[in-house]
Protein backbone atom coordinates (compact mmCIF):
# COMPACT_ATOMS: atom_id res chain seq x y z
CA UNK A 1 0.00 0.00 0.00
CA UNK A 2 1.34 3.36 -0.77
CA UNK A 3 0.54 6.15 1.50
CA UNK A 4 -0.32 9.75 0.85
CA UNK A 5 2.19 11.97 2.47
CA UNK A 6 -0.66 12.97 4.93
CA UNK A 7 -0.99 9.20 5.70
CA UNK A 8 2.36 9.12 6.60
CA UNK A 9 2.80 12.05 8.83
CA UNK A 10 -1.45 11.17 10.08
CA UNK A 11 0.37 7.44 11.33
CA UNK A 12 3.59 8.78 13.13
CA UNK A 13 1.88 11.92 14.92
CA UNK A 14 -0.76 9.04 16.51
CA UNK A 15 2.19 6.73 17.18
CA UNK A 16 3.94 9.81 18.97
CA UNK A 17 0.83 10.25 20.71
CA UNK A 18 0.69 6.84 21.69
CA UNK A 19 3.62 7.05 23.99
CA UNK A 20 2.24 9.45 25.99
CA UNK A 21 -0.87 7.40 26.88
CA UNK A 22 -1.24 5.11 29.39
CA UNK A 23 -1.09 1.44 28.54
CA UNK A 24 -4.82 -0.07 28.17
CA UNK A 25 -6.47 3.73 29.13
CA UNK A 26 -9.37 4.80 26.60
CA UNK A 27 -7.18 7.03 25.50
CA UNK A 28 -5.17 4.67 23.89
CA UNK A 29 -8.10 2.58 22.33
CA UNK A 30 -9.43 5.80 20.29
CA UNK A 31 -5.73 6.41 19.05
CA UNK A 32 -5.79 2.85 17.69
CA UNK A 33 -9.05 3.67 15.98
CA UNK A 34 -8.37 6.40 14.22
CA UNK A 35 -4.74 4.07 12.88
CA UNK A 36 -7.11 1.68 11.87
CA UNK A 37 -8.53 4.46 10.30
CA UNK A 38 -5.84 5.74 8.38
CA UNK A 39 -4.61 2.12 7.78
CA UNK A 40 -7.87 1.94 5.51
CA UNK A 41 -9.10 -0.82 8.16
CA UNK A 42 -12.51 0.35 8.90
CA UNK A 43 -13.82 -2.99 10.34
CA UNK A 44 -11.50 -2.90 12.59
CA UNK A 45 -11.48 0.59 13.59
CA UNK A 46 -15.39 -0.14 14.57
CA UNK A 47 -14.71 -3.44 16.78
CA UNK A 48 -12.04 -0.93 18.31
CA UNK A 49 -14.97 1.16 19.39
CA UNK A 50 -16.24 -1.82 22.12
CA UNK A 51 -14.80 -2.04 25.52
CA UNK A 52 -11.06 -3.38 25.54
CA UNK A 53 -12.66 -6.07 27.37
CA UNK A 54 -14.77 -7.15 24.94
CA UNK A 55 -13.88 -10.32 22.80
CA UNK A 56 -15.01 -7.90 19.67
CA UNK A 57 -11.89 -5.39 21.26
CA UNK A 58 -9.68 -8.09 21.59
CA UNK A 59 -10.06 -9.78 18.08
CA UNK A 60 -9.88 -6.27 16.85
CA UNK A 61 -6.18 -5.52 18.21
CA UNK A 62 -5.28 -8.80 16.59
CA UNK A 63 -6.47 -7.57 13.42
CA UNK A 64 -4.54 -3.98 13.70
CA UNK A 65 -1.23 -6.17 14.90
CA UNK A 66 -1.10 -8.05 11.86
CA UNK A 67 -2.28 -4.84 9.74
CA UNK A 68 0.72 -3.03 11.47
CA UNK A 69 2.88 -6.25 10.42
CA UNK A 70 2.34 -5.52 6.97
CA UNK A 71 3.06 -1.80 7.23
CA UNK A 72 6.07 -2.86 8.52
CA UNK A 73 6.87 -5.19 5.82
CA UNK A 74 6.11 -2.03 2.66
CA UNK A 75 7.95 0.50 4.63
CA UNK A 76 11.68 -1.58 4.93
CA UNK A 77 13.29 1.37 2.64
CA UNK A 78 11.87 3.70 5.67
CA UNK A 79 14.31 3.48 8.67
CA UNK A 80 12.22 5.92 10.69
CA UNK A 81 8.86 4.37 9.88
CA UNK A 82 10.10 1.04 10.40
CA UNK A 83 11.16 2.29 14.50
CA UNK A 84 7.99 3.52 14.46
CA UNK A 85 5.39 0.78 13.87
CA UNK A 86 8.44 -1.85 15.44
CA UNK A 87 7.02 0.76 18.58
CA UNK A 88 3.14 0.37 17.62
CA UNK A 89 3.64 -3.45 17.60
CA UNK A 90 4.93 -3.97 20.66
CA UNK A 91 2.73 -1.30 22.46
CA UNK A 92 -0.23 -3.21 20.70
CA UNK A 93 1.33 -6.55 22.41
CA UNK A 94 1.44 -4.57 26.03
CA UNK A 95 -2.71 -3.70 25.18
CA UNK A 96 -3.50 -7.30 24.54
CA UNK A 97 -1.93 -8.53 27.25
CA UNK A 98 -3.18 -5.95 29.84
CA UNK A 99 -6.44 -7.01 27.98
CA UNK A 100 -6.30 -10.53 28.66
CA UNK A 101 -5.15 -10.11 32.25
CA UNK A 102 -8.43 -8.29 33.09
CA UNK A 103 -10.14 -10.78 31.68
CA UNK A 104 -8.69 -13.88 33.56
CA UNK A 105 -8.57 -11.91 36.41
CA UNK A 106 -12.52 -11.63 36.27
């Protein structure tokens, strides 16, 4: 996929917003949204709308990791945008796993 200059610069200003958010907060959830969004994966960006707890929330970050993935793969002749969504996939990892820990915990 070959993103629009606005895409680009759209993707990294979320992902430096990102880091400033706490892990799992609601926050977070709506800044995955809208790069679900802008990674043309509306579905997802919907399912992102639920609870984090929600199964529908869950299944969704799955679907943005492996979107993400294969950002990551188009971009290798971008140093600085591969950093950057190496960072978005392991901060979606952290979500997940907060995600799952509130739900075993329940």
């Amino acid at each position: 996929m070959a993103w629009t200059m606005p895409q680009k610069v759209g993707i990294y200003t979320l992902i430096q917003r990102l880091a400033e958010q706490k892990v799992a907060s609601a926050e977070e959830l709506a800044i995955y949204t809208k790069l679900a969004v802008l990674f043309g994966d509306v579905r997802t960006a919907v399912k992102l709308s639920y609870s984090l707890n929600t199964p529908q929330a869950r299944d969704a970050m799955i679907s943005l990791l492996t979107t993400v993935g294969s950002a990551k793969a188009e971009a290798m002749n971008d140093p600085a945008g591969v950093d950057n969504l190496d960072y978005l996939i392991v901060r979606i990892r952290n979500t997940y796993g907060e995600s799952m820990k509130k739900f075993w915990s329940s």
